[in-house]
PDB file of N, CA and C in Angstrom:
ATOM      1  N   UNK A   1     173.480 110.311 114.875  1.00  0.00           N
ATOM      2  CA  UNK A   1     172.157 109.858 115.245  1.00  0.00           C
ATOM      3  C   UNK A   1     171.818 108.535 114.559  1.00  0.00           C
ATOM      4  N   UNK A   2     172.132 108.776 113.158  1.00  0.00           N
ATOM      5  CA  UNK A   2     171.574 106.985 112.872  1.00  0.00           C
ATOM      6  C   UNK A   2     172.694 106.595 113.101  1.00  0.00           C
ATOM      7  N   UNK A   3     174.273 106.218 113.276  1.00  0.00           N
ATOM      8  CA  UNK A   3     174.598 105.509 114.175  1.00  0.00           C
ATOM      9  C   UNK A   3     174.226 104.727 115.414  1.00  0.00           C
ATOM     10  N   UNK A   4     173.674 105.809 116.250  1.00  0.00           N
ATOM     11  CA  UNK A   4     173.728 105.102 117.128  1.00  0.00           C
ATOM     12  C   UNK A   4     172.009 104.063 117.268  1.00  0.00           C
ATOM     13  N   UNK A   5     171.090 104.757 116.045  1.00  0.00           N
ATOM     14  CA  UNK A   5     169.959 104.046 115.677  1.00  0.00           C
ATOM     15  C   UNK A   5     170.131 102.321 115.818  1.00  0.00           C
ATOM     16  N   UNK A   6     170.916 102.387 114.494  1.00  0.00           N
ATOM     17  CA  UNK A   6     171.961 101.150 114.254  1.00  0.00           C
ATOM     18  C   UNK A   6     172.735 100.226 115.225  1.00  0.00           C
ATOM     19  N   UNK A   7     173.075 100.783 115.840  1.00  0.00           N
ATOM     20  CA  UNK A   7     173.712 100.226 117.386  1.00  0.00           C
ATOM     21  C   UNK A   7     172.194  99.838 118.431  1.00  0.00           C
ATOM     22  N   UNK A   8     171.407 100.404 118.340  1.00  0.00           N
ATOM     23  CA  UNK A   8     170.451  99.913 118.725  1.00  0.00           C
ATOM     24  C   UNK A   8     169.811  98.931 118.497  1.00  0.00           C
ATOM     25  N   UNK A   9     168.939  98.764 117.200  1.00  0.00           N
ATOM     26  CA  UNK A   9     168.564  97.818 116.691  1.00  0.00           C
ATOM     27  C   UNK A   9     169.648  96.696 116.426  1.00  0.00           C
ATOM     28  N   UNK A  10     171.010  96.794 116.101  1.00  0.00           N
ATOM     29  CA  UNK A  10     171.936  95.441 116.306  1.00  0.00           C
ATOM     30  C   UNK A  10     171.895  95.023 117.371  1.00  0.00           C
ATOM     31  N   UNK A  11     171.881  95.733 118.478  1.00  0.00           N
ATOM     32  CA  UNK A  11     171.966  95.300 120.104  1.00  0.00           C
ATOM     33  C   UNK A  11     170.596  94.229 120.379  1.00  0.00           C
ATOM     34  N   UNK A  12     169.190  95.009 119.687  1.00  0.00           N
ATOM     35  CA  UNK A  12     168.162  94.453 120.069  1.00  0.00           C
ATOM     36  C   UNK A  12     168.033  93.321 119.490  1.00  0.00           C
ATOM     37  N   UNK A  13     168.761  92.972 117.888  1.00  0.00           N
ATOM     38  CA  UNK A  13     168.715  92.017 117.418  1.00  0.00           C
ATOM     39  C   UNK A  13     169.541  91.068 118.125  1.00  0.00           C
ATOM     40  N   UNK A  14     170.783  91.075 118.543  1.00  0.00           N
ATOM     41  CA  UNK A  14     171.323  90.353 119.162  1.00  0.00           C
ATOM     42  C   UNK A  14     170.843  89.496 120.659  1.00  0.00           C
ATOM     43  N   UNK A  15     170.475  90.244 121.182  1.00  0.00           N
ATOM     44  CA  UNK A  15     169.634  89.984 122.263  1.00  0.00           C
ATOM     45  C   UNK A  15     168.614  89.195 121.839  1.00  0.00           C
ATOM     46  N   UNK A  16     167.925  89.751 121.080  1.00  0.00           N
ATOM     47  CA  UNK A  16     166.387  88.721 120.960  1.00  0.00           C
ATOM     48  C   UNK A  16     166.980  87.404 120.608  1.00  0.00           C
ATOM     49  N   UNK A  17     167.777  86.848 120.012  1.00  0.00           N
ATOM     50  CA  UNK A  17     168.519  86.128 119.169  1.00  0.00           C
ATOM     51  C   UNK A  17     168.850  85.082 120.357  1.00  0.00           C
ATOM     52  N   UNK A  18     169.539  86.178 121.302  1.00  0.00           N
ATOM     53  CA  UNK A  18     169.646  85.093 122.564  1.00  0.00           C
ATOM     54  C   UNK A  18     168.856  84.273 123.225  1.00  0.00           C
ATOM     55  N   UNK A  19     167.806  85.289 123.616  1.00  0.00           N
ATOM     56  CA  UNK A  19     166.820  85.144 124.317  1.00  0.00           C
ATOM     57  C   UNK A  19     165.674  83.929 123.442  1.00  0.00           C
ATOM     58  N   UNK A  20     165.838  84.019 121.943  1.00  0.00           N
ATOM     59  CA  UNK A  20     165.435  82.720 121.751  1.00  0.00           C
ATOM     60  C   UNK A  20     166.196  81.698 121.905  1.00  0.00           C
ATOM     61  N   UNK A  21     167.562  81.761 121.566  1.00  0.00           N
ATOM     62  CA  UNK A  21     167.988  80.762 121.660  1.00  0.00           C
ATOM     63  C   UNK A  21     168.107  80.028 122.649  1.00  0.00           C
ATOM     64  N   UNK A  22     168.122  80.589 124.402  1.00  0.00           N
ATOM     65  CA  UNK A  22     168.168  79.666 125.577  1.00  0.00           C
ATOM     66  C   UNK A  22     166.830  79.376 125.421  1.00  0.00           C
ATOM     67  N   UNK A  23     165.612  79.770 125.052  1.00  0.00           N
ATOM     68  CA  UNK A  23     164.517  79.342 125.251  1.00  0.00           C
ATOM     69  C   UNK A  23     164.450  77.706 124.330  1.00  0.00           C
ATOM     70  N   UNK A  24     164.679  77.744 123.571  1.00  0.00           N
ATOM     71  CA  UNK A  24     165.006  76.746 122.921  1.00  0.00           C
ATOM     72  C   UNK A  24     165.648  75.705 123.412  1.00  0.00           C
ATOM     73  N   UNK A  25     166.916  76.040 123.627  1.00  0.00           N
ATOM     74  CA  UNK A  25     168.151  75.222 124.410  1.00  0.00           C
ATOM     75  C   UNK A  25     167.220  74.561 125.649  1.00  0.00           C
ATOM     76  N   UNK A  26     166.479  75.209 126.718  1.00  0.00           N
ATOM     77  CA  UNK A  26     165.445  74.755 127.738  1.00  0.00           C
ATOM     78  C   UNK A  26     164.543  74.207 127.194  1.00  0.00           C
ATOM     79  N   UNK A  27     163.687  74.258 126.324  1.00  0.00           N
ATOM     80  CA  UNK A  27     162.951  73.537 125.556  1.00  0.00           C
ATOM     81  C   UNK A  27     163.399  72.066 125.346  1.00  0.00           C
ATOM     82  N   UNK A  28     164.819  72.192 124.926  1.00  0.00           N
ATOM     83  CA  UNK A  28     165.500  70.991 124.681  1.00  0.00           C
ATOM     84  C   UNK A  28     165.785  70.054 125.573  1.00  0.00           C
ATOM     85  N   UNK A  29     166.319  71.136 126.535  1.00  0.00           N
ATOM     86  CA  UNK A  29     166.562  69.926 127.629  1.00  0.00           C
ATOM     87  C   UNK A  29     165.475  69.452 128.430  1.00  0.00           C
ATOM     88  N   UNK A  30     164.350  70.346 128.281  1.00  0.00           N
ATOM     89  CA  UNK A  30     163.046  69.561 128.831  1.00  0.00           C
ATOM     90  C   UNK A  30     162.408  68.662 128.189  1.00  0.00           C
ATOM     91  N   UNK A  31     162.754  68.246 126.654  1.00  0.00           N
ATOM     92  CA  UNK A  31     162.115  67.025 126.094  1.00  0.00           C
ATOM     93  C   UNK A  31     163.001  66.103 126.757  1.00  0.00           C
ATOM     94  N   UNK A  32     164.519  66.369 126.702  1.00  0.00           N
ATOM     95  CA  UNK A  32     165.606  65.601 126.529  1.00  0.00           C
ATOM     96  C   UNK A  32     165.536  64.603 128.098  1.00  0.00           C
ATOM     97  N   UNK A  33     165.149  65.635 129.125  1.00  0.00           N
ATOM     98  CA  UNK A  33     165.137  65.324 130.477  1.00  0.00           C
ATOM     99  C   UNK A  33     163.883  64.238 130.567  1.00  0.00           C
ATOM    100  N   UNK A  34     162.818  64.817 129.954  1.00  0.00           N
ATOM    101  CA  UNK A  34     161.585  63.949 130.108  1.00  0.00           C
ATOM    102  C   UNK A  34     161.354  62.536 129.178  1.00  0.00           C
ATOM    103  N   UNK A  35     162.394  62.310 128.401  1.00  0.00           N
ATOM    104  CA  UNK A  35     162.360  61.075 127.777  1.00  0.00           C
ATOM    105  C   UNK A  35     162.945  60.255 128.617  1.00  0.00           C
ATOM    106  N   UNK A  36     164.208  60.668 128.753  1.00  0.00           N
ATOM    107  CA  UNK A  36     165.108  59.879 129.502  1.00  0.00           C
ATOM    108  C   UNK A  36     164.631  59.376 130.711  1.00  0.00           C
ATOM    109  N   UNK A  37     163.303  60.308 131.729  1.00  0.00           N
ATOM    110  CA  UNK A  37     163.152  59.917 132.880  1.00  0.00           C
ATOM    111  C   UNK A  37     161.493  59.163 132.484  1.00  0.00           C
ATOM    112  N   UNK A  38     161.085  59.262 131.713  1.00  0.00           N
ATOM    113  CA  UNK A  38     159.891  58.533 131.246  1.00  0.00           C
ATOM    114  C   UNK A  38     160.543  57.114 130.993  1.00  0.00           C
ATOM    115  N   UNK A  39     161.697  56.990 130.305  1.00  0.00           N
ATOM    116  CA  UNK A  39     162.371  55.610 129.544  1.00  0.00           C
ATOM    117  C   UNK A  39     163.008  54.707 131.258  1.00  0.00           C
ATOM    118  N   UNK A  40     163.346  55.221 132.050  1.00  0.00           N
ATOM    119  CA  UNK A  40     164.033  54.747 132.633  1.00  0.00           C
ATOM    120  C   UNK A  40     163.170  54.040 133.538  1.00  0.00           C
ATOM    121  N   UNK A  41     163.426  52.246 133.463  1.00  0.00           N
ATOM    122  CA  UNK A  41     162.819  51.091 134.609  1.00  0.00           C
ATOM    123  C   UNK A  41     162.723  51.757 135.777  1.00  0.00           C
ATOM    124  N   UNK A  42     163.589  52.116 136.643  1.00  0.00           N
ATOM    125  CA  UNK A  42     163.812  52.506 137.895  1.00  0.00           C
ATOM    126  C   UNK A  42     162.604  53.663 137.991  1.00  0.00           C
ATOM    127  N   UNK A  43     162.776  55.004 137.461  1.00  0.00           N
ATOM    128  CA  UNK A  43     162.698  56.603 137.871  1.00  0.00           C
ATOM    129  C   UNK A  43     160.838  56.358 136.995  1.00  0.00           C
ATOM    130  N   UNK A  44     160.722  55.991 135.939  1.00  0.00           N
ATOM    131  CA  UNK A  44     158.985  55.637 135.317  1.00  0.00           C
ATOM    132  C   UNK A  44     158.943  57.214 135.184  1.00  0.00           C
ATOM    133  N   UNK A  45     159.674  57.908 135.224  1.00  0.00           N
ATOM    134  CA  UNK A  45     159.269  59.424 135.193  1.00  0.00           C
ATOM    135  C   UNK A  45     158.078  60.168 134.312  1.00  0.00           C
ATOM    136  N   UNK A  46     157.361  59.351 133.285  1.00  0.00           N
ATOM    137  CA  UNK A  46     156.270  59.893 133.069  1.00  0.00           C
ATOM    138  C   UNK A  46     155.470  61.167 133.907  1.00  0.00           C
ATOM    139  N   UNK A  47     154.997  60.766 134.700  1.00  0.00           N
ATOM    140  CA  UNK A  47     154.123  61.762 135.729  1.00  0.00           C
ATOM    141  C   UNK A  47     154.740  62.665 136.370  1.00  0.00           C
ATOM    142  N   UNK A  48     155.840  62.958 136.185  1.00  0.00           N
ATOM    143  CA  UNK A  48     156.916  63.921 136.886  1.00  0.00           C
ATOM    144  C   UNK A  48     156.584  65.254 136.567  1.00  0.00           C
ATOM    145  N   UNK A  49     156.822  66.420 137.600  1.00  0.00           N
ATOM    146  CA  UNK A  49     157.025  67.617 137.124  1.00  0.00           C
ATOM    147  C   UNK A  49     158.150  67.941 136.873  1.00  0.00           C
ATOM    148  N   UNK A  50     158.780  68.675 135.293  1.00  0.00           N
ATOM    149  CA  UNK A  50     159.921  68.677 135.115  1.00  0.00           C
ATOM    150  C   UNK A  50     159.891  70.717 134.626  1.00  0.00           C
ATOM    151  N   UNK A  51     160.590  71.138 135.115  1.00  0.00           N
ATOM    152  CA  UNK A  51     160.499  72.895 134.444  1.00  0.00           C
ATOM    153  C   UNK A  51     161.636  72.819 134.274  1.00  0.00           C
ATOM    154  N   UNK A  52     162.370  74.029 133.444  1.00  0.00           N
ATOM    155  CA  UNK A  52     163.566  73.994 133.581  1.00  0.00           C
ATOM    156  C   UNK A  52     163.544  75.809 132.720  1.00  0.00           C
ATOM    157  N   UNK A  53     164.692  76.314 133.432  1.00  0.00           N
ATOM    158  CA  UNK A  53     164.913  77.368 133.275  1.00  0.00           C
ATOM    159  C   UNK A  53     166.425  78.336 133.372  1.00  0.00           C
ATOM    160  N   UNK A  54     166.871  78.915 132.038  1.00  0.00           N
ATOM    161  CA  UNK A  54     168.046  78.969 131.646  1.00  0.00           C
ATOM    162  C   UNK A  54     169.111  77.863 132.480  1.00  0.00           C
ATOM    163  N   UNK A  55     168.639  76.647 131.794  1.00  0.00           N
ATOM    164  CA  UNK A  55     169.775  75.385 132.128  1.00  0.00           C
ATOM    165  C   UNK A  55     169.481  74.700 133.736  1.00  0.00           C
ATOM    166  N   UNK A  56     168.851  75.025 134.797  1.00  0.00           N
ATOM    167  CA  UNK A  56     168.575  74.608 135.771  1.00  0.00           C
ATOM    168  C   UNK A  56     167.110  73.990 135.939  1.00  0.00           C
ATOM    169  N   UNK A  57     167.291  72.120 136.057  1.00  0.00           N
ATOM    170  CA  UNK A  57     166.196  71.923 135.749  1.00  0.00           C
ATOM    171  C   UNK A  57     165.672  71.560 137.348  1.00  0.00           C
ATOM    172  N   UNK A  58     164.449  71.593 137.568  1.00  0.00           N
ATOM    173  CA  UNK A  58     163.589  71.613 139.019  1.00  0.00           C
ATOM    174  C   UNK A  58     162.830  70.239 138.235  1.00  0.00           C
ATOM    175  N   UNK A  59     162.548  69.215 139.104  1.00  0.00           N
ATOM    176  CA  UNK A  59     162.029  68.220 140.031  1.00  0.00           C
ATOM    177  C   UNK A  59     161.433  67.737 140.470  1.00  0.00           C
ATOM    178  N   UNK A  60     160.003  67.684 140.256  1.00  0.00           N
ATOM    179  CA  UNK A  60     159.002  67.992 141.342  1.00  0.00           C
ATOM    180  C   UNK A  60     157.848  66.765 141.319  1.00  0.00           C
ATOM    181  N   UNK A  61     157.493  65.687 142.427  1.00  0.00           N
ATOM    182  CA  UNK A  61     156.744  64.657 142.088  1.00  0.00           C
ATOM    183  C   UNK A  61     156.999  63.992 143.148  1.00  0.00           C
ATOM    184  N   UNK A  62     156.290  62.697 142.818  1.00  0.00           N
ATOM    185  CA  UNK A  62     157.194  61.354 144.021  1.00  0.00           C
ATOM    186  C   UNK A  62     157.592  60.119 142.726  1.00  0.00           C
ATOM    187  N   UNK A  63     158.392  59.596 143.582  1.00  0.00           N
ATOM    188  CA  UNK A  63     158.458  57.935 142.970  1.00  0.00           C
ATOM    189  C   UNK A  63     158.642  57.294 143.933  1.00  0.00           C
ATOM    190  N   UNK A  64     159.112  55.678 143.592  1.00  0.00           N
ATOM    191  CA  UNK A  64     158.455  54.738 144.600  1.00  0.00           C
ATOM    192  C   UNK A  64     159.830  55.213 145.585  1.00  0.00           C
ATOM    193  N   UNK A  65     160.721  55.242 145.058  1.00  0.00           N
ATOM    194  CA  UNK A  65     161.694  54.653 146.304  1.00  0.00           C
ATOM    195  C   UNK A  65     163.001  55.666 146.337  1.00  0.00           C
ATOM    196  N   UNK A  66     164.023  55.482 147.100  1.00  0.00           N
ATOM    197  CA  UNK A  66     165.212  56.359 147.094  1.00  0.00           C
ATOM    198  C   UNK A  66     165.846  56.647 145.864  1.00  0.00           C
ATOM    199  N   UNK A  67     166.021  55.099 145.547  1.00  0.00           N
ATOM    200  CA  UNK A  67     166.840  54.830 144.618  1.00  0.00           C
ATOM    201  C   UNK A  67     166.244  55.562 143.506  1.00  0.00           C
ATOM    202  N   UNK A  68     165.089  55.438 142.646  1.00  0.00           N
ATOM    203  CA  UNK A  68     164.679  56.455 141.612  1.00  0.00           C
ATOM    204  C   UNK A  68     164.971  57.660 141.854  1.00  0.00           C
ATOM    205  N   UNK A  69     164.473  58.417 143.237  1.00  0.00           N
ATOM    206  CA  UNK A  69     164.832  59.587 143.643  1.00  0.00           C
ATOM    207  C   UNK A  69     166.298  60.044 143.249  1.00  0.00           C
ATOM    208  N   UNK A  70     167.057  59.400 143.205  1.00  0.00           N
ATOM    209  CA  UNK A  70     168.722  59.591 143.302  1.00  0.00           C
ATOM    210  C   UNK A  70     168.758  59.790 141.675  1.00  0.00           C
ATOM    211  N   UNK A  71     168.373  58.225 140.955  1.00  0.00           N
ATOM    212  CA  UNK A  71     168.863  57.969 139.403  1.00  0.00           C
ATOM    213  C   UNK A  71     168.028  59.189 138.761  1.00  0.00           C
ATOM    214  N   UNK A  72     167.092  59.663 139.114  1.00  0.00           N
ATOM    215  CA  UNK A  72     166.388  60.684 138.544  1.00  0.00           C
ATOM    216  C   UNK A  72     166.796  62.071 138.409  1.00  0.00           C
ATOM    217  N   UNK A  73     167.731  62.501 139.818  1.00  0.00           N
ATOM    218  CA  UNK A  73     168.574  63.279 139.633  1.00  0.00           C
ATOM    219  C   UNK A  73     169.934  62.917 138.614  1.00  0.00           C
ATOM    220  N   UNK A  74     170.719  61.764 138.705  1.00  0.00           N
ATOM    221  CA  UNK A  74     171.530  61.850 138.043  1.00  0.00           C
ATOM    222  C   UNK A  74     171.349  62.086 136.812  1.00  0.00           C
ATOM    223  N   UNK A  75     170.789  61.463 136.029  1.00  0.00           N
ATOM    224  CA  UNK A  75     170.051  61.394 134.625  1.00  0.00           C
ATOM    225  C   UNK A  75     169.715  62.508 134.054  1.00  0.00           C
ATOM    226  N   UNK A  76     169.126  63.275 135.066  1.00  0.00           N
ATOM    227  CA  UNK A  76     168.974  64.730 134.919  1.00  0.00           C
ATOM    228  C   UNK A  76     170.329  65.506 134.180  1.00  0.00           C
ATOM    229  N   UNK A  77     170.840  65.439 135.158  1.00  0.00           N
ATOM    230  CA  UNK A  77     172.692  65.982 135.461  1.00  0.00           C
ATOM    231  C   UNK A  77     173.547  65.277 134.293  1.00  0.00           C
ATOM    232  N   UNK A  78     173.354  64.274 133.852  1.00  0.00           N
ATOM    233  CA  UNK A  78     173.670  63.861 132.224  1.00  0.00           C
ATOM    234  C   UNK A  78     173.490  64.369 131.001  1.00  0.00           C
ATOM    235  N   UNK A  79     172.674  65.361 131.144  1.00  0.00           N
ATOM    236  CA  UNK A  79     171.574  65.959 130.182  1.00  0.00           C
ATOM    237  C   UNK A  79     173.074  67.050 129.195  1.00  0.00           C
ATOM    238  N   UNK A  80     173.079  67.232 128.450  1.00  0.00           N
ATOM    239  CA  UNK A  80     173.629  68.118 127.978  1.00  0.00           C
ATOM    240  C   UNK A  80     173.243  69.369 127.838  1.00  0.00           C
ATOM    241  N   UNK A  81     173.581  70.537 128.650  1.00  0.00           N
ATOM    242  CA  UNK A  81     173.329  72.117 128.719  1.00  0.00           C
ATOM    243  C   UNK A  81     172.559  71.838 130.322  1.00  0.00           C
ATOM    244  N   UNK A  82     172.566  71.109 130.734  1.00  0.00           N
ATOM    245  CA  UNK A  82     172.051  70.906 132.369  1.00  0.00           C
ATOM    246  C   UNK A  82     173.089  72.162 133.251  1.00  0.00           C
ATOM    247  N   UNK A  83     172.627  73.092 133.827  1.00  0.00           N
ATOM    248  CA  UNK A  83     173.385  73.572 134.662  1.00  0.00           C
ATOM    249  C   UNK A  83     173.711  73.124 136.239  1.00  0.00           C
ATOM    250  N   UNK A  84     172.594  73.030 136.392  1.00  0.00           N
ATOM    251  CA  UNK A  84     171.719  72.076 137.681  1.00  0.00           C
ATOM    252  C   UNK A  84     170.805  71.979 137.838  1.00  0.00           C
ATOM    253  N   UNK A  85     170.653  71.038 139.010  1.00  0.00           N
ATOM    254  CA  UNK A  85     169.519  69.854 139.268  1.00  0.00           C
ATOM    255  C   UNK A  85     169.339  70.447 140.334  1.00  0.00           C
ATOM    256  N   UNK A  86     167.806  70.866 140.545  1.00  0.00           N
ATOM    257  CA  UNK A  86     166.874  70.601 141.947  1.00  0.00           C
ATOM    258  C   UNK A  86     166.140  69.785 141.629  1.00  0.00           C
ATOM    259  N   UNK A  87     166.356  69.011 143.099  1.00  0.00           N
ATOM    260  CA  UNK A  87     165.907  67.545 143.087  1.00  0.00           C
ATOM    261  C   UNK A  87     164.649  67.972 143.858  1.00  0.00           C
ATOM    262  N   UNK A  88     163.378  68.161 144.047  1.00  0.00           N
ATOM    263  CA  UNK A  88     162.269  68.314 144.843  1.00  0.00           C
ATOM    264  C   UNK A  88     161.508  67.008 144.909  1.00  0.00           C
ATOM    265  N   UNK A  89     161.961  66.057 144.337  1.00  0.00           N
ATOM    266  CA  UNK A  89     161.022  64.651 144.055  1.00  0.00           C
ATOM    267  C   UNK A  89     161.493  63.906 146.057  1.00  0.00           C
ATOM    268  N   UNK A  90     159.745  64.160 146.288  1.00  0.00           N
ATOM    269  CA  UNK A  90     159.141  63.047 147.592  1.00  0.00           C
ATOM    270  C   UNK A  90     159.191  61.451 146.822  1.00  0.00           C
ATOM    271  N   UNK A  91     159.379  60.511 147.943  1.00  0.00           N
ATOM    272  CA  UNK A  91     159.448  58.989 147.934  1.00  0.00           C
ATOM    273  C   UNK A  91     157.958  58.991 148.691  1.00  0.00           C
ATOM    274  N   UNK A  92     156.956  58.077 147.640  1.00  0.00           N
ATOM    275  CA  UNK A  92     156.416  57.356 148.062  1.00  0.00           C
ATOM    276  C   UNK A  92     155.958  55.874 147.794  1.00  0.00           C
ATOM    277  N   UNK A  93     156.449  55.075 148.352  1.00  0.00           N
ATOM    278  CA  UNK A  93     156.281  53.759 147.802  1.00  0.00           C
ATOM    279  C   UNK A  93     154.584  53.027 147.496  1.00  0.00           C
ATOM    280  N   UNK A  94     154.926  52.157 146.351  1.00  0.00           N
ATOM    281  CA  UNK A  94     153.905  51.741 145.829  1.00  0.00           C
ATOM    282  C   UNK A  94     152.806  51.596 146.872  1.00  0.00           C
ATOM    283  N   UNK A  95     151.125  51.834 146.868  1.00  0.00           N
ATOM    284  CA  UNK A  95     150.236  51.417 147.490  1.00  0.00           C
ATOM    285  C   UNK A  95     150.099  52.281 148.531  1.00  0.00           C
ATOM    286  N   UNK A  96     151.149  53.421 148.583  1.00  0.00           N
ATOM    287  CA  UNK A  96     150.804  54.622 150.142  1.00  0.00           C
ATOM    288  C   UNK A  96     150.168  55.977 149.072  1.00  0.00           C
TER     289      UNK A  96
END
């Protein structure tokens, strides 16, 4: 019986352990994602919606033109612990 007590609570410890740690790891790559697309001439990613969840980060906004649309994904996909990229970012060019 306390065996398997023990096996329990190691299990639960282990787990929680995880479960912070991707939270973290996503944490990370959501600063990591949002600097890079804030810093970048092209993508201005400031105003972007960026989520990201166990390693798959989502997308979500406009910018002016294709081309950001594209570099914004890549940049993304550079990210270290990136699993993938949904790209949901609409083009709308300046003044529409």
């Amino acid at each position: 019986m306390r065996v398997l007590a023990l096996v329990l609570i190691f299990l639960l410890t282990v787990l929680s352990a995880a479960a912070l740690q991707q939270a973290s790891s996503d944490d990370e790559i959501y600063d990591l994602v949002r600097r890079r697309l804030a810093g970048d001439p092209d993508v201005r990613g400031g105003a972007l919606d960026i989520t990201v969840k166990d390693g798959v980060v989502t997308l979500r906004g406009a910018v002016r033109s294709e081309k950001a649309r594209k570099k914004a994904d890549k940049l993304a996909r550079k990210i270290k612990g990136v699993k993938n990229v949904i790209n949901e970012l609409t083009v709308k060019p300046a003044g529409l």
